[in-house]
Each structure stands twice: as structure tokens, then as C-alpha cells.
N, C-alpha and C. Protein backbone atom coordinates (compact mmCIF):
# COMPACT_ATOMS: atom_id res chain seq x y z
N UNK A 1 -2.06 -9.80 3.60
CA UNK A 1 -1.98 -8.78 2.60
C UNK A 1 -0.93 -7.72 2.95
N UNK A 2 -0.77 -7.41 4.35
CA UNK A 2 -0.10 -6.36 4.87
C UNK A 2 1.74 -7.10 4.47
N UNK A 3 2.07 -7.86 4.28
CA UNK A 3 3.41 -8.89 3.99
C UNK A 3 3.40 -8.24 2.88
N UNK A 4 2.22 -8.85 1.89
CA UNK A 4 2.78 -8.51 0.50
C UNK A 4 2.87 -7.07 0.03
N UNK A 5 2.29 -5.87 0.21
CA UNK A 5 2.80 -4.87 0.10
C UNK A 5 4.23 -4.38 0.68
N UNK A 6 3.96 -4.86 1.84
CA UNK A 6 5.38 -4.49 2.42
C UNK A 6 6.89 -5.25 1.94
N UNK A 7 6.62 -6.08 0.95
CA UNK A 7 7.44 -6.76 0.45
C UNK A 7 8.02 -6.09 -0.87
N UNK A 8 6.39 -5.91 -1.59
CA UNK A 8 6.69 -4.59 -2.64
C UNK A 8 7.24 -3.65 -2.60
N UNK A 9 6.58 -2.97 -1.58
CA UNK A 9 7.40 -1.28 -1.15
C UNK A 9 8.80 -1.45 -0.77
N UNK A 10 8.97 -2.23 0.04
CA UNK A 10 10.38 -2.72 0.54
C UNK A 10 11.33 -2.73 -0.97
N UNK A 11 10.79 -3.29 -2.10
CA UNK A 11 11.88 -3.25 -2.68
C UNK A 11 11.50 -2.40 -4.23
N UNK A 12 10.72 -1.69 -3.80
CA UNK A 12 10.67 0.07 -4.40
C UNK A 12 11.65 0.72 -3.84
N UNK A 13 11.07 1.15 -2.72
CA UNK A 13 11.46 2.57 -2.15
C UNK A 13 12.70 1.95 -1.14
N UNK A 14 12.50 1.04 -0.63
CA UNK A 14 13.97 0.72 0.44
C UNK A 14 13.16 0.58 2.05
N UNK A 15 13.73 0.29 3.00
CA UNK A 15 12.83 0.46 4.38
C UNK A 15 12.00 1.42 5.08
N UNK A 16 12.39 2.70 5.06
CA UNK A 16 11.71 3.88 5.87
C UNK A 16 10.63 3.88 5.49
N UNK A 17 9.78 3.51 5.81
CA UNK A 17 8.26 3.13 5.78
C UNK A 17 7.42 2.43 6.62
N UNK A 18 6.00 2.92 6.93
CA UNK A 18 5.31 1.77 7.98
C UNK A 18 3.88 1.88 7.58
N UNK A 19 3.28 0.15 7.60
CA UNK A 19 2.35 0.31 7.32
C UNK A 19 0.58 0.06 8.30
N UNK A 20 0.23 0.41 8.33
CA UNK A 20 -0.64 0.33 9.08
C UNK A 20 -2.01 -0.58 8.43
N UNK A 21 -2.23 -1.73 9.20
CA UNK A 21 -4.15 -2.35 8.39
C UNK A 21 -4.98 -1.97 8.84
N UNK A 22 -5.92 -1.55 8.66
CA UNK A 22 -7.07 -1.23 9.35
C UNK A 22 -8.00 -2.49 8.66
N UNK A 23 -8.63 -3.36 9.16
CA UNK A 23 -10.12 -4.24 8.90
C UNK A 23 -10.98 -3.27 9.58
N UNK A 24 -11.98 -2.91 8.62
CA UNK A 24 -12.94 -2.80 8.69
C UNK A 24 -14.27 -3.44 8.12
N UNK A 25 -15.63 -3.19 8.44
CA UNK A 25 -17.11 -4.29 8.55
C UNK A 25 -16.85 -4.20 6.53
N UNK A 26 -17.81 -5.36 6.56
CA UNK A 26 -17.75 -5.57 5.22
C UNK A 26 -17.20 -5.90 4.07
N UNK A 27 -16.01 -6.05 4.98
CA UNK A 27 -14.44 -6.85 4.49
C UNK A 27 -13.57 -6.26 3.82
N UNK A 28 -13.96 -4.77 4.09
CA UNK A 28 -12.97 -3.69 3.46
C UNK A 28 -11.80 -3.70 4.75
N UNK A 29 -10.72 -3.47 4.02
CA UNK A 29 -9.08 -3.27 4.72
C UNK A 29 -8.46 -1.87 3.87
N UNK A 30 -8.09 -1.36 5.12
CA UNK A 30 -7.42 -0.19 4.81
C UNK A 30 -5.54 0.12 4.96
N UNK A 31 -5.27 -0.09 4.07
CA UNK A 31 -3.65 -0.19 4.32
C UNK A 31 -3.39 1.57 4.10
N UNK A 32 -2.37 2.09 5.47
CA UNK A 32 -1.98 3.20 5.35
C UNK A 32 -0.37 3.27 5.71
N UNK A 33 -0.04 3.71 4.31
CA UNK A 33 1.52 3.54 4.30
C UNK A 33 2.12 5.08 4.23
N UNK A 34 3.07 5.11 5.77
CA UNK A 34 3.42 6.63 6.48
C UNK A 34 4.81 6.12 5.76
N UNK A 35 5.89 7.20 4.97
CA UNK A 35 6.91 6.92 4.40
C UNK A 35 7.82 8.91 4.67
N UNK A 36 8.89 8.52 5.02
CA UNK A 36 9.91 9.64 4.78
C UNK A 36 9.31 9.90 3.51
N UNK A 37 9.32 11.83 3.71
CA UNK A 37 9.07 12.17 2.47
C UNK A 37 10.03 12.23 1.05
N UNK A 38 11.17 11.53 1.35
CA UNK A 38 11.91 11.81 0.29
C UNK A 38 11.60 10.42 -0.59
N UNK A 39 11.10 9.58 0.29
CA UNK A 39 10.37 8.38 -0.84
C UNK A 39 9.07 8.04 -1.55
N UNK A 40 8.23 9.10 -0.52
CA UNK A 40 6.86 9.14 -1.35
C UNK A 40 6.76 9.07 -2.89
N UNK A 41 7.86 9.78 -3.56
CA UNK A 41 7.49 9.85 -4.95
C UNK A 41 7.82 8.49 -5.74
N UNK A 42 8.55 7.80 -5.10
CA UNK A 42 9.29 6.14 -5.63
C UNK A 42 7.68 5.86 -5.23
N UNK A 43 7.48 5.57 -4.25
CA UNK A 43 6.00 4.68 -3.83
C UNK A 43 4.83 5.05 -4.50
N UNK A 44 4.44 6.84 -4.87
CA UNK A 44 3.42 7.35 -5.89
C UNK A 44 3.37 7.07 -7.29
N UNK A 45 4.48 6.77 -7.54
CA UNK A 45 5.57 7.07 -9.29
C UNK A 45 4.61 8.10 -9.78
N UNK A 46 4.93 8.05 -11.25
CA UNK A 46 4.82 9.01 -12.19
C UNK A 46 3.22 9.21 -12.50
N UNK A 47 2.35 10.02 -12.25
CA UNK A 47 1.64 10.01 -12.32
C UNK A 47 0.57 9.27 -11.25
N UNK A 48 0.93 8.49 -10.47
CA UNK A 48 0.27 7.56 -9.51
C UNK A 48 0.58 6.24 -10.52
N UNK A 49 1.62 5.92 -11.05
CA UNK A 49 1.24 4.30 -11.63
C UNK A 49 1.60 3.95 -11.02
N UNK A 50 2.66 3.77 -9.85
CA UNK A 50 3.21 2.62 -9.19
C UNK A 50 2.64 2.21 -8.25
N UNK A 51 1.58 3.74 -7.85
CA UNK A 51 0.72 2.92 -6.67
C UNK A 51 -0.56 2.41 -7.18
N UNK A 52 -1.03 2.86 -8.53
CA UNK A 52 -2.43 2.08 -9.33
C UNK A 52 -1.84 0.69 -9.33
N UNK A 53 -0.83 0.48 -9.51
CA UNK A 53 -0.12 -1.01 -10.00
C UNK A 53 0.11 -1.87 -8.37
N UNK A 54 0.33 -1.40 -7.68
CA UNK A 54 0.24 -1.59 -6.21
C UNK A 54 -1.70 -1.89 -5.83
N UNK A 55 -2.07 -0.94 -6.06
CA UNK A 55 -3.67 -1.48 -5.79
C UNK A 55 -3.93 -2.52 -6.68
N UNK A 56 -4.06 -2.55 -7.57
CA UNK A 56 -4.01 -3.31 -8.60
C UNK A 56 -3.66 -4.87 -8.27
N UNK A 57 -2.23 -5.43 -7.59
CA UNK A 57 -2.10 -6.56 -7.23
C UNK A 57 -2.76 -7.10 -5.96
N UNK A 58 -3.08 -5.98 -5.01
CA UNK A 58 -3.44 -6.05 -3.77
C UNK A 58 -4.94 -6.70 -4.00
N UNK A 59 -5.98 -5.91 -5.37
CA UNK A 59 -7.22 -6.38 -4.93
C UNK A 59 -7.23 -7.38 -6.01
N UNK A 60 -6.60 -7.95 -6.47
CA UNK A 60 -6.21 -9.83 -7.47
C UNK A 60 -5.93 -10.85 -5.81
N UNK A 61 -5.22 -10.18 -4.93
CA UNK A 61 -4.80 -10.77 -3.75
C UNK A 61 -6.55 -10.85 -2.82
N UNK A 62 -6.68 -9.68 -2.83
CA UNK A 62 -8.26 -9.98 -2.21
C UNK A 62 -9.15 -10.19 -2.42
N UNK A 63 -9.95 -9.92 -3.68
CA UNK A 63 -10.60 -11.06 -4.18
C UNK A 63 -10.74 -12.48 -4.35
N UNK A 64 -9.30 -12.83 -3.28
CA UNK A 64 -9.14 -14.01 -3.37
C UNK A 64 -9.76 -14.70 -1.99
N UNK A 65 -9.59 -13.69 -1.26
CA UNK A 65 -9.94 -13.41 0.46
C UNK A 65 -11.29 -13.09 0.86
N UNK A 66 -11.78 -12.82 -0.46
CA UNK A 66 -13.34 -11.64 -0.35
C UNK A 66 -13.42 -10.22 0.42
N UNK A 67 -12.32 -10.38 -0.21
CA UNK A 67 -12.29 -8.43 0.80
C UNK A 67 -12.34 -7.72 -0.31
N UNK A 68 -11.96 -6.45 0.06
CA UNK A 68 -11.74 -5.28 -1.06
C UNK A 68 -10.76 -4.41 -0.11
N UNK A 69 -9.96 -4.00 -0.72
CA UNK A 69 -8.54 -3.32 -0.58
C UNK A 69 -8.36 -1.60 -0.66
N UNK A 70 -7.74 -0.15 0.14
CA UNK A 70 -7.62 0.34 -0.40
C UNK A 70 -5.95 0.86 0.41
N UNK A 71 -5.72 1.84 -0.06
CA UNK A 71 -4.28 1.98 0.01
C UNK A 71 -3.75 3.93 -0.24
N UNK A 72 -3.70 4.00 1.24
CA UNK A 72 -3.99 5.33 1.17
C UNK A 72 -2.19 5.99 1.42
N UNK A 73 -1.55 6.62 1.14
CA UNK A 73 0.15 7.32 1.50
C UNK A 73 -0.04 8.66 2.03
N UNK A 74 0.93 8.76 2.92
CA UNK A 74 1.09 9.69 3.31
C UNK A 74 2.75 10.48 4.00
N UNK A 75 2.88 11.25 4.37
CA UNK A 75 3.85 11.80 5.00
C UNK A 75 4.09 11.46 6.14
N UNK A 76 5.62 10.78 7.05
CA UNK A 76 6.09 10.88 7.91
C UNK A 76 5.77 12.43 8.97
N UNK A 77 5.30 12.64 9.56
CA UNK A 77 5.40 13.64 10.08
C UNK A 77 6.40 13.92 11.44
């Protein structure tokens, strides 16, 4: 799962980005994507659609896996 986002974002926003998985019990996965702040807003879009649309393919991808997906952004610090 961690490929295919990073495949997405990769060709949103461009490279400066990293993502982190967390598995956790119960088959929840936590993807945390740290990005230069000058790209957060390509990766958030307008309103949050690009990242609803980003969750969105991720849990069609895990439901396939039996997991459940979430997908948290944040700032490079």
C-alpha cells in the first residue's frame, strides 16, 4: 500500500516527501506523509479533495487486504 501512495503523491506533488506505515492490531495501517511545506497544499488540494480521493483509492486497495487505511499529513519540520 505504502508503493501505491507513494506513486500517487510522487506524481502530484513531485519527490520531497516521506512516508511512514505504521501496522497496527486489527489491521488498521497508518500512513504518515511528512512533505516540505510548500507542497502540502498540492497533496491536501482544495478543500481536502485530493487527499479524500487519495483515501478513497487506498481503502478500495485495502479492503482488498482486509485492512482499513488512514492517512494522516503533515509538515517537514
Amino acid at each position: 500500500m505504502k508503493e501505491l501512495l507513494e506513486f500517487l503523491i510522487k506524481n502530484i506533488a513531485g519527490d520531497d516527501f516521506e512516508i511512514k506505515e505504521e501496522e497496527l492490531e486489527g489491521g488498521r495501517v497508518n500512513m504518515n506523509v511528512t512533505a516540505d511545506p510548500s507542497i502540502i497544499g498540492l497533496i491536501i488540494g482544495k478543500m481536502g479533495k485530493t487527499v479524500k480521493a487519495l483515501r478513497k483509492i487506498l481503502s478500495i486497495r485495502a479492503v482488498g487486504e482486509q485492512k482499513s487505511v488512514n492517512i494522516a499529513v503533515s509538515e517537514r519540520s
